[in-house]
Protein backbone atom coordinates (compact mmCIF):
# COMPACT_ATOMS: atom_id res chain seq x y z
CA UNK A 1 0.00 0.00 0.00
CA UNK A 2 1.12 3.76 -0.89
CA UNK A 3 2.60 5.37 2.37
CA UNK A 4 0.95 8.86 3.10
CA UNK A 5 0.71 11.21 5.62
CA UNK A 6 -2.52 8.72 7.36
CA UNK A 7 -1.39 5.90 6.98
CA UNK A 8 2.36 6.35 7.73
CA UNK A 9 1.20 7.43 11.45
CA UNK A 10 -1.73 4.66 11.73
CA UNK A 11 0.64 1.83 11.12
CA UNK A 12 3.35 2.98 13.45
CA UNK A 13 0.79 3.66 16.09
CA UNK A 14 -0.82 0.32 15.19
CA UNK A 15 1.61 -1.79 16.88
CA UNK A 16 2.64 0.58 19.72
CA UNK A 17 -0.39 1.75 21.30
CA UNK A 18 -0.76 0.45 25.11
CA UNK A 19 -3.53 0.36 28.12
CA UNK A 20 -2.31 1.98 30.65
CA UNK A 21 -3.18 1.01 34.28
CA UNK A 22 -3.47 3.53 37.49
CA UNK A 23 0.27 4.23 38.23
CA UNK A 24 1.52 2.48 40.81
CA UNK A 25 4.29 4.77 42.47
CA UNK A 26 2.67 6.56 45.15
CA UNK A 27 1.99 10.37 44.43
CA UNK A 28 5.23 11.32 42.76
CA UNK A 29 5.05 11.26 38.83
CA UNK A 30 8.06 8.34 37.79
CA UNK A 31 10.16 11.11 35.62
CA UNK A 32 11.53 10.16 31.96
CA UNK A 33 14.66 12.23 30.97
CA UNK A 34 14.41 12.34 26.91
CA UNK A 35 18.46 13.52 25.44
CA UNK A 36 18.11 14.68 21.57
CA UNK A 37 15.10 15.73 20.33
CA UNK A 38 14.91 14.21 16.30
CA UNK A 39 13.50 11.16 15.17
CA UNK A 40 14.35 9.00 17.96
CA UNK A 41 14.07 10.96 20.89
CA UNK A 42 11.17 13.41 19.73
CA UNK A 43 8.93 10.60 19.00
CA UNK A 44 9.83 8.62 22.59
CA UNK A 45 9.14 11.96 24.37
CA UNK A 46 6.07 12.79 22.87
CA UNK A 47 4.63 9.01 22.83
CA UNK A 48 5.11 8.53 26.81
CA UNK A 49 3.66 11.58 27.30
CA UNK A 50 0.61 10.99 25.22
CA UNK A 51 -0.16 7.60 25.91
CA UNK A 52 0.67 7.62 29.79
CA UNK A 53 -2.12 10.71 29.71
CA UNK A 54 -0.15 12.61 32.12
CA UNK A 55 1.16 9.56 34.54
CA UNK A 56 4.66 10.13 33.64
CA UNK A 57 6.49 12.97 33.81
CA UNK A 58 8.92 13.26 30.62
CA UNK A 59 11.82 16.18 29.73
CA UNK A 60 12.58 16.68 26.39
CA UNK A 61 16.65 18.43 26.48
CA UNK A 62 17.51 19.30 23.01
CA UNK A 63 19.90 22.15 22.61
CA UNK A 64 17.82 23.87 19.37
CA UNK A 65 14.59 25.19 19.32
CA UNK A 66 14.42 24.43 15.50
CA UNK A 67 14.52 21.21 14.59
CA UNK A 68 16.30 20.61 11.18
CA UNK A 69 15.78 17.25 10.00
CA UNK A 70 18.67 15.62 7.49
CA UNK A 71 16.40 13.23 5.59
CA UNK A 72 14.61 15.30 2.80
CA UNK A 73 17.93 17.85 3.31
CA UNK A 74 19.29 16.53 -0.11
CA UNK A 75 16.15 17.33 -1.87
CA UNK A 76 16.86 21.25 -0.85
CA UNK A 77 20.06 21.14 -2.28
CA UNK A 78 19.06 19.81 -5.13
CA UNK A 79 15.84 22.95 -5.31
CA UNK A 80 13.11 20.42 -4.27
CA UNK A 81 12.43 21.12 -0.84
CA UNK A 82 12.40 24.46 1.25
CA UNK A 83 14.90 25.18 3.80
CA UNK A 84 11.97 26.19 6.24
CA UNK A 85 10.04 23.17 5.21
CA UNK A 86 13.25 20.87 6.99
CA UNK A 87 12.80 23.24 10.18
CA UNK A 88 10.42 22.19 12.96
CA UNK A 89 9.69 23.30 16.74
CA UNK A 90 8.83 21.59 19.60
CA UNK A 91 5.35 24.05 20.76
CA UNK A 92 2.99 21.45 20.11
CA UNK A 93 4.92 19.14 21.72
CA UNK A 94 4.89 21.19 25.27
CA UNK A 95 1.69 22.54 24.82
CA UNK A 96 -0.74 19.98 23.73
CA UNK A 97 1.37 16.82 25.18
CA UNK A 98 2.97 18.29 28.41
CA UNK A 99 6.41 17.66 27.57
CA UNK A 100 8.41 19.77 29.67
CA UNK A 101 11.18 20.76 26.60
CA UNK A 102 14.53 22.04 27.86
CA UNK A 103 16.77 23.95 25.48
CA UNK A 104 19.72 23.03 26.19
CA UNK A 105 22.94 20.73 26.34
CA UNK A 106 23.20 17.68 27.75
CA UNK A 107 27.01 17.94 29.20
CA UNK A 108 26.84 14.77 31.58
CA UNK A 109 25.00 11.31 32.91
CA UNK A 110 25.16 10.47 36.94
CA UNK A 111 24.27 6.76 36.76
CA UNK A 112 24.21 6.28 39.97
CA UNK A 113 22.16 9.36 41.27
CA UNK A 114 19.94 8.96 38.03
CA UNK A 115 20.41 12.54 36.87
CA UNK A 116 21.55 14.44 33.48
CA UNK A 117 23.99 17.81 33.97
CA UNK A 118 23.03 20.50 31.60
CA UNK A 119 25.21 23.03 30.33
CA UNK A 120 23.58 25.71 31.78
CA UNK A 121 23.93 24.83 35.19
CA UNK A 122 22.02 21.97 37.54
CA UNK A 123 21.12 18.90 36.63
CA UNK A 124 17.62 16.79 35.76
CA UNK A 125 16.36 13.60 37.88
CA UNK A 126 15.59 10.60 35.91
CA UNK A 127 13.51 7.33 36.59
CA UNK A 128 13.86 6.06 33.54
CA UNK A 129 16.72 7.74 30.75
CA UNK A 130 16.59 7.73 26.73
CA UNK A 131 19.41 8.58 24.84
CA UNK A 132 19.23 9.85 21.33
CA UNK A 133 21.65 12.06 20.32
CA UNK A 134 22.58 10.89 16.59
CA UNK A 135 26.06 10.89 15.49
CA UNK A 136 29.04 12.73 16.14
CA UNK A 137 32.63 11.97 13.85
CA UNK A 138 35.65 10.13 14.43
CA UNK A 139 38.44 12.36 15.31
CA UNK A 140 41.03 12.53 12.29
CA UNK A 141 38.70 10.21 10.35
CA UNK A 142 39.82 12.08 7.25
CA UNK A 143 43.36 13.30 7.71
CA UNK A 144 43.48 17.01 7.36
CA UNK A 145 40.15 17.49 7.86
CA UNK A 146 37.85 18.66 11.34
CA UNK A 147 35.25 20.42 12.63
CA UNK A 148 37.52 23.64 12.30
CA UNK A 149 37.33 23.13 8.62
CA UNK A 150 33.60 22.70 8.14
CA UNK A 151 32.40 26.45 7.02
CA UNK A 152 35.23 25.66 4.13
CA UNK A 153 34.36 21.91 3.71
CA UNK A 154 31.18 21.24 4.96
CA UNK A 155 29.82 17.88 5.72
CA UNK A 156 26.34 18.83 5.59
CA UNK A 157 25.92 15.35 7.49
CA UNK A 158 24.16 17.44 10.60
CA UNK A 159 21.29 19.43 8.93
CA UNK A 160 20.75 23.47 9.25
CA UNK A 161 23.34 25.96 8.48
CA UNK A 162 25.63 23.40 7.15
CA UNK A 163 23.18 22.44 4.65
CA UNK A 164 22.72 25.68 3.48
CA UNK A 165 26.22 26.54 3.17
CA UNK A 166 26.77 23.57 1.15
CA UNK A 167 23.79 24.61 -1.17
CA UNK A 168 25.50 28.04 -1.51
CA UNK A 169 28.64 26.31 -2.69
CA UNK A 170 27.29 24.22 -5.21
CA UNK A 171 25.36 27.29 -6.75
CA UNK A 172 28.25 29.54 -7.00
CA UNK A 173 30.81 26.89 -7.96
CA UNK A 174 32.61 28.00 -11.05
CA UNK A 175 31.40 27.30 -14.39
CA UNK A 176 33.02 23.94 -15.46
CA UNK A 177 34.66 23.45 -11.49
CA UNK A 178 34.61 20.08 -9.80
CA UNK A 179 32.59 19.23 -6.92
CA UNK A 180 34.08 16.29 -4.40
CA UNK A 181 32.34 14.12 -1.99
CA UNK A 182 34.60 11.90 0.39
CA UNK A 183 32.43 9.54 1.46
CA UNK A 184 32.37 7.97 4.58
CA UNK A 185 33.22 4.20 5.66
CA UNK A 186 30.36 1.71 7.08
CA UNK A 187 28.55 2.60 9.78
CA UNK A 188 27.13 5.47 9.10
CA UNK A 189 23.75 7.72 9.12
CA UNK A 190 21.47 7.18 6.14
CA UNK A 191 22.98 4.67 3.84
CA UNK A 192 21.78 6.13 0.98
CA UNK A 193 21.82 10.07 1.61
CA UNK A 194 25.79 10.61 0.36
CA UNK A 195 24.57 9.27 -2.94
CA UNK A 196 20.90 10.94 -3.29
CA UNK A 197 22.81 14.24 -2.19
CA UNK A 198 25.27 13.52 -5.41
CA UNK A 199 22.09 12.81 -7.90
CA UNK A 200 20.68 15.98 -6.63
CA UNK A 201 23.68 18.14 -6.87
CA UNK A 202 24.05 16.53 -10.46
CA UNK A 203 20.48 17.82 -10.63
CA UNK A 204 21.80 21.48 -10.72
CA UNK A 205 24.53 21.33 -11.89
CA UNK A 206 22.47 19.78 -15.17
CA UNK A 207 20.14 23.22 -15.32
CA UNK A 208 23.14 25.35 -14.03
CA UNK A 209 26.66 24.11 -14.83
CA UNK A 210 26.74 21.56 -17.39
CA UNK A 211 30.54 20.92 -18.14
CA UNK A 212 30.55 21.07 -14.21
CA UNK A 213 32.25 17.62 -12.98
CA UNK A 214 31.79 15.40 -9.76
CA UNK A 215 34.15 13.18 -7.81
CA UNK A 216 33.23 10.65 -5.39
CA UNK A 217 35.93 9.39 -3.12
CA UNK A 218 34.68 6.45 -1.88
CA UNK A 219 36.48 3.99 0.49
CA UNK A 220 33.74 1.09 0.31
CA UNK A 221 33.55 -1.49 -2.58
CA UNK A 222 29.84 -0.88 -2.77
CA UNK A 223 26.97 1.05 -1.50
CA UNK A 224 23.33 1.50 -0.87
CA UNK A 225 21.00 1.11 -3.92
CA UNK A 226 24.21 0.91 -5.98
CA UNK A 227 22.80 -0.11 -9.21
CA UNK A 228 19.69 1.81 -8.58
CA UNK A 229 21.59 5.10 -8.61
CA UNK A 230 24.57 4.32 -11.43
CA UNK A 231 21.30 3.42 -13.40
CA UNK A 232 19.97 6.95 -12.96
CA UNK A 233 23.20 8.55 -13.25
CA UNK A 234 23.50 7.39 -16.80
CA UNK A 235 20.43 7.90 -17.45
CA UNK A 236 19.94 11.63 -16.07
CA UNK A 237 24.03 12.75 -15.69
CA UNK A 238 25.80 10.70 -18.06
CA UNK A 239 29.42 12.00 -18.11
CA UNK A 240 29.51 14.02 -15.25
CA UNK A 241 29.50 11.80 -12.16
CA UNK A 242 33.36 9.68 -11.39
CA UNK A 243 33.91 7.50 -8.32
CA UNK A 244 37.33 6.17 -7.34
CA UNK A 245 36.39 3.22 -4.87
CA UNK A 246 38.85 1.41 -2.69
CA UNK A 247 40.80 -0.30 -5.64
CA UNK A 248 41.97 2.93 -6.52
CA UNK A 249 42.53 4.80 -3.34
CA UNK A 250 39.31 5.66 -2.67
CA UNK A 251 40.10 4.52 1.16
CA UNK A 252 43.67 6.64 1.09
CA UNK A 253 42.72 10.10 1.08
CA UNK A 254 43.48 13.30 2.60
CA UNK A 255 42.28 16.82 2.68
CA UNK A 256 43.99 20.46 2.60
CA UNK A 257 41.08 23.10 3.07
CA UNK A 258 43.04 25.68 2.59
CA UNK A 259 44.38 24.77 -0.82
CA UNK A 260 40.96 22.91 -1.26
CA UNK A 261 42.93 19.86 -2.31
CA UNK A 262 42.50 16.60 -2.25
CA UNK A 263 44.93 13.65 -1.93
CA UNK A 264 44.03 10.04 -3.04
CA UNK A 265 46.38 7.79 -2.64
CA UNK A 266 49.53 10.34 -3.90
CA UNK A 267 47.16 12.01 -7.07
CA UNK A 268 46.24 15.37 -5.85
CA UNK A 269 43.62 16.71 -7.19
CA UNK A 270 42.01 20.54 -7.00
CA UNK A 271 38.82 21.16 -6.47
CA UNK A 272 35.80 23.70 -5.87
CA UNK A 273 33.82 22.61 -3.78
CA UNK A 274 34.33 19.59 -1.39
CA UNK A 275 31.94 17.75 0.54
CA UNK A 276 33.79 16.42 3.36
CA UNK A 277 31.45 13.72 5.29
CA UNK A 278 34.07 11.71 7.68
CA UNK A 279 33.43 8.58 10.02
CA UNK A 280 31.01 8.42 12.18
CA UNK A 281 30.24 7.15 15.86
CA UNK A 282 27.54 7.56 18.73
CA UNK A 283 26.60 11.48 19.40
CA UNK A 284 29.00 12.75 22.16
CA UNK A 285 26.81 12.09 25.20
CA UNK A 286 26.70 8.57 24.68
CA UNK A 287 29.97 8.34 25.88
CA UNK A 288 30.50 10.55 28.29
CA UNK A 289 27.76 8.60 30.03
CA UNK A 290 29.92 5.00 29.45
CA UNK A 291 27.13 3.84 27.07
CA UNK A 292 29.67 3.06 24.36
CA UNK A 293 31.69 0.49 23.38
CA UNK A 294 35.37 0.27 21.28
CA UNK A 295 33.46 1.08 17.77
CA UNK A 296 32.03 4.55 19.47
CA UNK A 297 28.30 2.93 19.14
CA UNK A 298 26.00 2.30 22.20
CA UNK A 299 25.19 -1.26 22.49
CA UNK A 300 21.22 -2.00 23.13
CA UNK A 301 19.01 -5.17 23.71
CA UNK A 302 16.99 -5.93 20.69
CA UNK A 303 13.79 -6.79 22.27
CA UNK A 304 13.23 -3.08 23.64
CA UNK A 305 17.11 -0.82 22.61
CA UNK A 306 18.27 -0.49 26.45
CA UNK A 307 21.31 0.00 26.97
CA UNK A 308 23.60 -2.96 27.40
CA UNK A 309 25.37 -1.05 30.16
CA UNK A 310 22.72 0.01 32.27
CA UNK A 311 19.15 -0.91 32.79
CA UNK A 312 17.77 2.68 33.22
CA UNK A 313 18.85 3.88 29.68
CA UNK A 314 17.64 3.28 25.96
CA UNK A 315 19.87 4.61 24.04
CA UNK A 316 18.13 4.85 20.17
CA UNK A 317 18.35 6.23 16.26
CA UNK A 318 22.15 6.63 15.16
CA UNK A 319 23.61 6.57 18.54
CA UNK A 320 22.50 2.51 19.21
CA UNK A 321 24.27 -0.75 18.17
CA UNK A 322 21.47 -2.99 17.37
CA UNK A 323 21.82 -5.03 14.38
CA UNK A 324 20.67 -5.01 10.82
CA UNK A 325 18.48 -1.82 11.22
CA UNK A 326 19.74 0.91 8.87
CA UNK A 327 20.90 4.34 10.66
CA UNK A 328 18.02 6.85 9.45
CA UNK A 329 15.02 8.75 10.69
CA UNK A 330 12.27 6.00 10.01
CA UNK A 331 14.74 3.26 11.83
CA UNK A 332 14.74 5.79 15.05
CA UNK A 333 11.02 6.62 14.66
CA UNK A 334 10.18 3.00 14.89
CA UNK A 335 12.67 2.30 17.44
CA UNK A 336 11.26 4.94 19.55
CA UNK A 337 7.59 3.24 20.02
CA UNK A 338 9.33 0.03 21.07
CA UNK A 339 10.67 2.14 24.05
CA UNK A 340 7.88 4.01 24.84
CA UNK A 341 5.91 1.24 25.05
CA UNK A 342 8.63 -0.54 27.41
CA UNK A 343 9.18 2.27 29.93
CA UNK A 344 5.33 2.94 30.39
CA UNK A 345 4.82 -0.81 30.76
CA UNK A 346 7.54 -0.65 33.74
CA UNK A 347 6.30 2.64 34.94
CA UNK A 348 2.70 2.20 34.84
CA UNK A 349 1.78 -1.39 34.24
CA UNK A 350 0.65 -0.06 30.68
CA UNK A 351 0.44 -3.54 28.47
CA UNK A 352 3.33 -4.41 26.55
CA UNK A 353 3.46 -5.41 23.21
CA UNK A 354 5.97 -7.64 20.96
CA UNK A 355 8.55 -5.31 19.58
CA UNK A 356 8.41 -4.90 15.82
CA UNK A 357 10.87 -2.47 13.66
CA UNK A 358 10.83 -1.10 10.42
CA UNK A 359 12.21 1.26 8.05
CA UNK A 360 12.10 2.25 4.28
CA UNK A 361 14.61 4.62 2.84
CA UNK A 362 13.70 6.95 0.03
CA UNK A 363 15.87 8.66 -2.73
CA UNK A 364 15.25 10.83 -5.36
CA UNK A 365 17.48 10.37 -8.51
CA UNK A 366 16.21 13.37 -10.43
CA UNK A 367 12.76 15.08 -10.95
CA UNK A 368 10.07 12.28 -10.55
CA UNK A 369 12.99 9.56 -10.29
CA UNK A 370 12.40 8.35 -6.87
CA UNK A 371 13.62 4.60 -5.31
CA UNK A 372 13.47 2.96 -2.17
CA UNK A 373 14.88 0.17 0.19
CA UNK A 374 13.12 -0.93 3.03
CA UNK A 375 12.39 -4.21 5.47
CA UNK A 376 10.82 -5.24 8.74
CA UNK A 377 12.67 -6.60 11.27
CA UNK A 378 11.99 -8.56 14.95
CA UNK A 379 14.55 -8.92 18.03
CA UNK A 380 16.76 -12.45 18.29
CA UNK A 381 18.76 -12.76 20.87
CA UNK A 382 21.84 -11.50 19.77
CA UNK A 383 20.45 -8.88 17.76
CA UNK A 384 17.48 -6.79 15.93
CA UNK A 385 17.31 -8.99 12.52
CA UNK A 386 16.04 -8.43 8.75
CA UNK A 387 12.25 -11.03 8.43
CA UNK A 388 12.11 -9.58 4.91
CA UNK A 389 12.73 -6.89 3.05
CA UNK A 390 12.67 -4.72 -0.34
CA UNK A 391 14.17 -2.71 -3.13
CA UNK A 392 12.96 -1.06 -6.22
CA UNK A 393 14.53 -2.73 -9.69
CA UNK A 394 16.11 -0.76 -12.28
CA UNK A 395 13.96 -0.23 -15.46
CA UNK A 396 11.44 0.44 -13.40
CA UNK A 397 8.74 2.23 -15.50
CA UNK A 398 8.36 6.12 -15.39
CA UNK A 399 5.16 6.51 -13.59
CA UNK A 400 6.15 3.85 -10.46
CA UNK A 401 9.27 5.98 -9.98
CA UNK A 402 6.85 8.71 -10.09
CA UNK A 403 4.51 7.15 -7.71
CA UNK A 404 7.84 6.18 -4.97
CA UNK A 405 8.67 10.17 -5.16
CA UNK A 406 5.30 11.23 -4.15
CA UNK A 407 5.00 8.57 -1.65
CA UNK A 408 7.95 9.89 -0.09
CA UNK A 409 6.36 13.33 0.57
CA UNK A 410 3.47 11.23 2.06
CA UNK A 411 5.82 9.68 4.39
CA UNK A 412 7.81 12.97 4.94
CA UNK A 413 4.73 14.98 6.29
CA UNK A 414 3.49 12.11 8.06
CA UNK A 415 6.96 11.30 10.50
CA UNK A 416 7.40 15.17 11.09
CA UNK A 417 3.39 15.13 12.24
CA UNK A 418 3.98 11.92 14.75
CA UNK A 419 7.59 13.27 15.69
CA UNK A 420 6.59 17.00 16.38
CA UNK A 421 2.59 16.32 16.68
């Protein structure tokens, strides 16, 4: 069936939804601390608020009050999507749900007292702790490259101004330049996104810069929906697009921003504009509350994502360890009702269901030219693992591409409604 905007938020709520019992706790509200405020941990905040009906009290700490979400961010770049259309704010969220939101950073875990510091002084008691902070990057990841360097190399990989400044680069590149991606090793957020972002920033360069040229440095053998998107870059770009995999130093590469050069493998090579997006692990917090492990992920329990470390925290989205589950917004989203629905049965005797995850990943090739992956997935015990899954198939006809596209908007408008309400 077609995912929209209905039934994108009736199935997720399908599985999820819970009777709750009176609490049993005594007078004092059991308190949920909620750290990062996306996909993972703005759904878990504002589904234990709204299906406890005001038995448990949950804080939301999330240092922006503008939410900017990276899924759909590639379609801006490419002149698909509004900037303000990525941005979203937690109002409804405090007002209609009672989620106390705090603005603010998370800057430290007390395990054993059960509270969160926050940058701006004193601290937050917890009964019950989730952790969703996405991703953060590995420190010299990409030799010559960090965070110092990101206003001349963006990565783009953490949506809002970056995005924009990357958009700004592409558009005032020079006529005939060369635009560079280094692309980043396995794990990392949203399989797919590096290589949507380079359709859509073939996309403009197509109406804008034709003789323009685009490198991929790529240190995998293969990728997400790899045949899907040659296909369409053939098809749409042919000419423009080169990627130097592993075989030919894709995996041996170093930046110099200030020259904006790149090094692969002893072939330096100028460039324009370069698209820097490095390693990745857990977002900071996850490890300065010992959640992580030697990888920099947070290690969780398939049947509900607490942490393997401690049995107060869930720790979801990016930030977890969990199996075969992809890294991306509809991964955390569906992650996030497994946990709600675990903390209000311990809190409240609410029921508790089976877990069951999902996720589908969208991409959009060129105008109309949409794909997808998805699967569904249940908990073993060693790990959250695939039951089935699927992928479009290249020569697909025009109109079903057509059809993924718009169903992507569908689902779009529908995750922002059941993350933000």
């Amino acid at each position: 069936m077609p995912m929209n905007r209905r039934s994108f938020i009736g199935a997720v709520a399908a599985g999820t939804a819970a009777l709750s019992a009176p609490m049993v706790m005594g007078q004092v509200r059991p308190r949920v601390v909620v750290i990062g405020g996306g996909s993972g941990g703005g759904t878990a905040a504002r589904y234990i608020a709204m299906d406890s009906q005001g038995e448990i009290d949950v804080t939301l700490i999330e240092p922006t009050r503008r939410y900017y979400t990276c899924y759909f961010s590639n379609l801006y770049l490419g002149g698909f999507w509004d900037f303000d259309g990525l941005g979203h704010s937690y109002g409804t969220m405090a007002s209609r749900y009672g989620v106390n939101v705090v603005h603010d950073w998370a800057v430290g875990v007390d395990r054993d007292a059960r509270t969160v510091a926050l940058a701006g002084g004193g601290s937050v008691p917890y009964d019950r702790l989730v952790i969703s902070p996405g991703i953060d990057f590995v420190e010299g990841a990409v030799p010559g490259w960090d965070v110092t360097a990101q206003d001349r190399m963006p990565h783009a990989y953490k949506a809002g101004t970056q995005t924009a400044l990357l958009k700004s680069q592409i558009e005032n590149m020079r006529e005939g330049g060369t635009y560079a991606m280094v692309a980043p090793p396995n794990p990392y957020r949203c399989p797919p996104g590096p290589y949507e972002r380079i359709s859509m920033v073939a996309h403009v360069f197509k109406e804008q810069n034709p003789t323009a040229k685009i490198l991929i440095v790529d240190p995998k053998e293969n990728f997400s929906k790899q045949g899907l998107f040659e296909e369409g870059w053939q098809r749409h770009y042919p000419g423009m697009i080169e990627r130097i995999g592993p075989d030919f130093g894709g995996d041996k590469v170093s930046v110099n921003p200030e020259t904006m050069e790149i090094d692969i493998d002893g072939l330096v090579e100028q460039v324009d504009v370069c698209n820097v997006i490095p390693a990745q692990k857990a977002g900071r917090i996850a490890e300065i509350a010992g959640l992580t492990n030697e990888a920099g992920w947070a290690p969780v329990r398939p049947e509900d994502m607490r942490s393997r470390m401690d049995d107060a925290i869930f720790v979801l989205g990016d930030a977890s360890q969990q199996g075969d589950m992809p890294k991306s917004g509809f991964s955390a989203n569906s992650q996030a009702k497994v946990v709600s629905n675990a903390i209000r049965h311990e809190l409240t005797d609410a029921r508790l269901f089976p877990a069951r995850y999902s996720n589908t990943c969208w991409s959009l090739i060129a105008t109309d030219d949409g794909v997808k992956v998805g699967a569904s997935y249940e908990p073993t015990e060693e790990k959250i693992a695939t039951v089935d899954s699927f992928i479009s198939q290249t020569g697909e006809d025009a109109e079903l591409r057509r059809q993924t596209y718009q169903e992507s908007i569908g689902w779009y408008n529908g995750i922002v409604d059941d993350i933000f309400g």
